[in-house]
N, C-alpha and C. Protein backbone atom coordinates (compact mmCIF):
# COMPACT_ATOMS: atom_id res chain seq x y z
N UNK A 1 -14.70 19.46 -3.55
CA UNK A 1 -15.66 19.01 -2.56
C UNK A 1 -16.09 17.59 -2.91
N UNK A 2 -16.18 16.71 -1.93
CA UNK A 2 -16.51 15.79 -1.93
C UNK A 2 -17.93 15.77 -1.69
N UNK A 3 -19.10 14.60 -2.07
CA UNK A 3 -20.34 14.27 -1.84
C UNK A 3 -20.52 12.69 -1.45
N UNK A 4 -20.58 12.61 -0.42
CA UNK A 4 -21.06 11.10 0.01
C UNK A 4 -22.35 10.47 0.37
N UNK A 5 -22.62 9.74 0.31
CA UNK A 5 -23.96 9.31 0.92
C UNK A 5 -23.82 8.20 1.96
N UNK A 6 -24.39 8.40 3.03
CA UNK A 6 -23.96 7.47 4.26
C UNK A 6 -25.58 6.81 4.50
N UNK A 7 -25.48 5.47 5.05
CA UNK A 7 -26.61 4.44 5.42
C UNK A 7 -26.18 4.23 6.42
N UNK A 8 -27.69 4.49 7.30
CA UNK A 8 -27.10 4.05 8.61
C UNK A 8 -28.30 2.70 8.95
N UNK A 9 -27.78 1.90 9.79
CA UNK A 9 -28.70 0.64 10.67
C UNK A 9 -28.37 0.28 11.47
N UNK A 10 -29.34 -0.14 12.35
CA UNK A 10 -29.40 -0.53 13.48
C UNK A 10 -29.09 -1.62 13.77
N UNK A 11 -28.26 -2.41 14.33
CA UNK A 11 -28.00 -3.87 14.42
C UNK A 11 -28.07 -4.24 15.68
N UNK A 12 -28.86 -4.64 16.35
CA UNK A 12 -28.72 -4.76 18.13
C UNK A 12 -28.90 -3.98 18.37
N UNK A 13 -28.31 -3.45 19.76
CA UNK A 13 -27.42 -2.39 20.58
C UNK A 13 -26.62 -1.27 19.41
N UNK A 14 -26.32 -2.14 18.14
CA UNK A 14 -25.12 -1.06 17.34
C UNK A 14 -25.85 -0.51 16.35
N UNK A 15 -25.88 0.89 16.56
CA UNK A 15 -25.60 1.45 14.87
C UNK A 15 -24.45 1.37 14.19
N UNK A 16 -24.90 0.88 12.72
CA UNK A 16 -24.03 0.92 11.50
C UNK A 16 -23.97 2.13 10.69
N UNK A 17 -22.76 2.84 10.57
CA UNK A 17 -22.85 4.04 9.50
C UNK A 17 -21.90 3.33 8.29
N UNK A 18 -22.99 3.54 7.19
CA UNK A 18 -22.02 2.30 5.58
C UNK A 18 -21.98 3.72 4.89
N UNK A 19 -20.89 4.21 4.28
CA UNK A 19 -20.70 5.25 3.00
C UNK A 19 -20.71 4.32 1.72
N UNK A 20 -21.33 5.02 0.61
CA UNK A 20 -22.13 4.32 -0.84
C UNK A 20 -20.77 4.16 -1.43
N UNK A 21 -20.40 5.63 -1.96
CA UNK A 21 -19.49 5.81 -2.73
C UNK A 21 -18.20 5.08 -2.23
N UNK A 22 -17.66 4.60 -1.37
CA UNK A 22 -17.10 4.02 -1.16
C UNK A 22 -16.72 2.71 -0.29
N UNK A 23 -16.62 1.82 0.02
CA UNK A 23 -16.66 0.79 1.08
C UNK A 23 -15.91 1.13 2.54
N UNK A 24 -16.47 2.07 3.13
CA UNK A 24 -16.06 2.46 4.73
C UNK A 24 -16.86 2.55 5.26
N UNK A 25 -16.99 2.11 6.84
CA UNK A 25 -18.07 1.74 7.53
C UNK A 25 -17.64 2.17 9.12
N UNK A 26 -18.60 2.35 10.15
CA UNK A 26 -18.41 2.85 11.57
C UNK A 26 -19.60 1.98 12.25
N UNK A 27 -19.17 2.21 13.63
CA UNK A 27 -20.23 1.67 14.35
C UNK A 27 -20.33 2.46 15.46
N UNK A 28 -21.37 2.43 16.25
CA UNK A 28 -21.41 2.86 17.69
C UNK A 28 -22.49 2.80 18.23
N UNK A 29 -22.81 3.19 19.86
CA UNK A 29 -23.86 2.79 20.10
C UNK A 29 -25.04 3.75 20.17
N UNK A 30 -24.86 4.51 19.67
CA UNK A 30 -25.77 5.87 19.06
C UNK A 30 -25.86 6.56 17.46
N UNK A 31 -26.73 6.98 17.54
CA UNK A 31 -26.87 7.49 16.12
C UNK A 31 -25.74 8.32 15.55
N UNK A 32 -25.32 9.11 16.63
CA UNK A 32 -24.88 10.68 16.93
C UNK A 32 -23.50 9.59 16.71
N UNK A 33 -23.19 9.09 17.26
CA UNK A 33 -21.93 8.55 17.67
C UNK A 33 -21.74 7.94 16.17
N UNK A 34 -22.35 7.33 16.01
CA UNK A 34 -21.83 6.50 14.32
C UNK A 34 -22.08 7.50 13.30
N UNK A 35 -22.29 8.18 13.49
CA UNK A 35 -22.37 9.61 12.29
C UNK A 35 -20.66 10.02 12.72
N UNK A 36 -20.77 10.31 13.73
CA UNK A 36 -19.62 10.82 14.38
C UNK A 36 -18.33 9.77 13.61
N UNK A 37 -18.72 8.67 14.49
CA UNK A 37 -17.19 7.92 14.08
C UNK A 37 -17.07 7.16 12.33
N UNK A 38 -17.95 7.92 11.77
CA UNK A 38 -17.84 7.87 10.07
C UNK A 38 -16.95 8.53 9.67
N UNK A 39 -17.43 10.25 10.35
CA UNK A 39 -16.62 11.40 9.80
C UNK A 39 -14.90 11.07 10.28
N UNK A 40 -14.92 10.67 11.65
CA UNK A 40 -13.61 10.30 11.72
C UNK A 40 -12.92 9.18 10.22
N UNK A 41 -13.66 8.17 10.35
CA UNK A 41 -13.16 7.44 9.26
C UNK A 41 -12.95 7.90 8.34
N UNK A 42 -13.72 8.76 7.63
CA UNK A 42 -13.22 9.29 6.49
C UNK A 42 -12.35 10.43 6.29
N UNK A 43 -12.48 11.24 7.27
CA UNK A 43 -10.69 12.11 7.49
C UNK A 43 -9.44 10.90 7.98
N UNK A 44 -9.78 9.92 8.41
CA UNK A 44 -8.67 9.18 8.72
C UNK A 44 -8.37 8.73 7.47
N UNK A 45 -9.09 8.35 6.01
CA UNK A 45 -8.76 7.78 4.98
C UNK A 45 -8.21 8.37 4.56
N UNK A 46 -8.71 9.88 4.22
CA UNK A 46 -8.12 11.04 3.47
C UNK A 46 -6.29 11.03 3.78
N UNK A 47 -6.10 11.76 5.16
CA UNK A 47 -5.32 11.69 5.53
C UNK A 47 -3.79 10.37 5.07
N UNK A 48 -4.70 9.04 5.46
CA UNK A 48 -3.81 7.89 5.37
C UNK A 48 -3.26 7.78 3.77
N UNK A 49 -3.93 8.19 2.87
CA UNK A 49 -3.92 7.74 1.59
C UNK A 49 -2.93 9.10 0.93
N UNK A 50 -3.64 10.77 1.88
CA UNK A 50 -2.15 11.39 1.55
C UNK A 50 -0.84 11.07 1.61
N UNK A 51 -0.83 10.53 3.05
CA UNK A 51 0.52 10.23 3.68
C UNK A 51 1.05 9.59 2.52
N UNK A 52 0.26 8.16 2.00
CA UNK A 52 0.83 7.29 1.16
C UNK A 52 1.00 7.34 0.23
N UNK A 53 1.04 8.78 -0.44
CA UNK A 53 0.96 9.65 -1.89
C UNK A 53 -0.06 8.88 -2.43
N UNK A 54 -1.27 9.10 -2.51
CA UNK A 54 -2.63 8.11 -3.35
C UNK A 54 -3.07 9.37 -3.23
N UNK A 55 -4.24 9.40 -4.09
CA UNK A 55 -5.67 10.00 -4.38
C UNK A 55 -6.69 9.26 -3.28
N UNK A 56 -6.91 10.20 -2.62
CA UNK A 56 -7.82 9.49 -1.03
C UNK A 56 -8.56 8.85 -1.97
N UNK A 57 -8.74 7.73 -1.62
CA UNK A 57 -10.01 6.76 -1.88
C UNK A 57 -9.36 5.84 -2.83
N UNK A 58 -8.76 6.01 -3.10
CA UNK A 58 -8.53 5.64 -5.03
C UNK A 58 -8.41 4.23 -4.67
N UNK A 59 -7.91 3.64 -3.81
CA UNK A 59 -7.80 2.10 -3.70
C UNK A 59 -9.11 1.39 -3.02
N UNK A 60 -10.18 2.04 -2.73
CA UNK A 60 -11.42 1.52 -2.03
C UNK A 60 -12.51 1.30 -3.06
N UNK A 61 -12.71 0.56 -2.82
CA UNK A 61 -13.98 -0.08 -4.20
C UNK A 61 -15.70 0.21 -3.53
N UNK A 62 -16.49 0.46 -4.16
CA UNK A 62 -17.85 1.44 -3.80
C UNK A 62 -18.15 0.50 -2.65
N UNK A 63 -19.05 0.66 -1.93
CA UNK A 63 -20.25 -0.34 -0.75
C UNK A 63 -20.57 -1.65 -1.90
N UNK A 64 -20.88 -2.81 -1.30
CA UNK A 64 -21.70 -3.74 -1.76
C UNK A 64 -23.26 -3.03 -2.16
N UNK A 65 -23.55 -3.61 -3.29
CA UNK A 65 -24.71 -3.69 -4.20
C UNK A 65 -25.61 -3.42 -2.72
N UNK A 66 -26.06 -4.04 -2.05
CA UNK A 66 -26.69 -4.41 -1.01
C UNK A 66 -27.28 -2.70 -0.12
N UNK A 67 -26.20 -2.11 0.37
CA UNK A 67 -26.38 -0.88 0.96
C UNK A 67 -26.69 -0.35 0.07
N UNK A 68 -26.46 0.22 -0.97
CA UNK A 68 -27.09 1.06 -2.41
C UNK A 68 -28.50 0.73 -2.59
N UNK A 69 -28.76 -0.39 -2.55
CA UNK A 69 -30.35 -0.52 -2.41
C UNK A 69 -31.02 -0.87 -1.29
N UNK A 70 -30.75 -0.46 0.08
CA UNK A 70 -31.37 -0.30 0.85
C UNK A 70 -31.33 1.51 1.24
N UNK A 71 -30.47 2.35 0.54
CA UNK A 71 -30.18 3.05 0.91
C UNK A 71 -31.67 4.03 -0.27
N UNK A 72 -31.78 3.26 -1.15
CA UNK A 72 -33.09 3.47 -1.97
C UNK A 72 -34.36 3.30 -1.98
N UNK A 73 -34.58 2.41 -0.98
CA UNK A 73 -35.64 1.57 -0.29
C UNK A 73 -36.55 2.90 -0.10
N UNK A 74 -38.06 3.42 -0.23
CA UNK A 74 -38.63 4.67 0.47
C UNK A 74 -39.21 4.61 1.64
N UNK A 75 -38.80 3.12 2.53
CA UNK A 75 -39.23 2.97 3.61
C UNK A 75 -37.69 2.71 4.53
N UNK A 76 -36.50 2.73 3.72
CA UNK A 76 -35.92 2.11 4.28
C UNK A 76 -35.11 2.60 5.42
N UNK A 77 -33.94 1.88 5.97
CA UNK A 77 -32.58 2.84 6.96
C UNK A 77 -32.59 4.21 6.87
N UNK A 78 -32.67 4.85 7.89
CA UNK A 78 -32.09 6.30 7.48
C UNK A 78 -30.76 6.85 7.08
N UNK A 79 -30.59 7.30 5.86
CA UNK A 79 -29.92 8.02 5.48
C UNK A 79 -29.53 9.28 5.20
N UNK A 80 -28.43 9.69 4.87
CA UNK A 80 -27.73 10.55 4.85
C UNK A 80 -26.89 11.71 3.71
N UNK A 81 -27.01 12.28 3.17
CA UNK A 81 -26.10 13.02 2.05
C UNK A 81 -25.38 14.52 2.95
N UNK A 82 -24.04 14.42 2.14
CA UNK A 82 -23.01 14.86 2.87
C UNK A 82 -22.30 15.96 2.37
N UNK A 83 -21.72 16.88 2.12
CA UNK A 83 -20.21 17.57 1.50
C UNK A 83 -19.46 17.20 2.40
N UNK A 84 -18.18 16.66 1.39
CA UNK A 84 -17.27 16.69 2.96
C UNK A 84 -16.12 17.80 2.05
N UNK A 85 -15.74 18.49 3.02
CA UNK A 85 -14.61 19.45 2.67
C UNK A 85 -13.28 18.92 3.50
N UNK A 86 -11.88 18.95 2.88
CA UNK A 86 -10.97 18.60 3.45
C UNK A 86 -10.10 19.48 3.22
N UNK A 87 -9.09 20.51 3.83
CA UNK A 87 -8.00 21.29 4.05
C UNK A 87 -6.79 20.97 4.46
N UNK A 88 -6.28 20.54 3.48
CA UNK A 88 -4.62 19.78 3.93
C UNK A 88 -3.61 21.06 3.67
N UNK A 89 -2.59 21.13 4.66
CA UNK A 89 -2.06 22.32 4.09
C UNK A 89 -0.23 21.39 4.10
């Protein structure tokens, strides 16, 4: 099982969904929606990095310093903690 932690912000019109543990990011124009098109991203990584015989993630380097401490902030972005389960058969 995987554990992620996702930051989300508001930028304009866009929400930003940033994952900690790793540098992948979504956007959209709802909350729901950039939660949404995270989870896609990160089954799309999983997936891509099987295909390419890797250890999902293994080539992605964490979020910038930056999201990690806003993601700590006790006033700050709302965030997120996750399991993600993946079933490759």
């Amino acid at each position: 099982m995987l554990h992620l932690r996702i930051l989300v912000l508001q930028d304009g019109p866009w929400w930003v969904a940033q994952c900690l543990e790793y540098d992948l990011g979504a956007e959209a124009k709802s909350l729901d929606d950039a939660l949404y098109e995270m989870e896609k991203t990160i089954v799309g990584q999983i997936f891509f990095d099987i295909k390419h015989d890797r250890v999902p993630f293994s080539t992605l380097p964490p979020a910038p310093a930056r999201y990690v401490e806003l993601f700590h902030m006790p006033q700050g972005a709302p965030s997120y903690e996750s399991d993600v389960r993946v079933a490759c058969a």
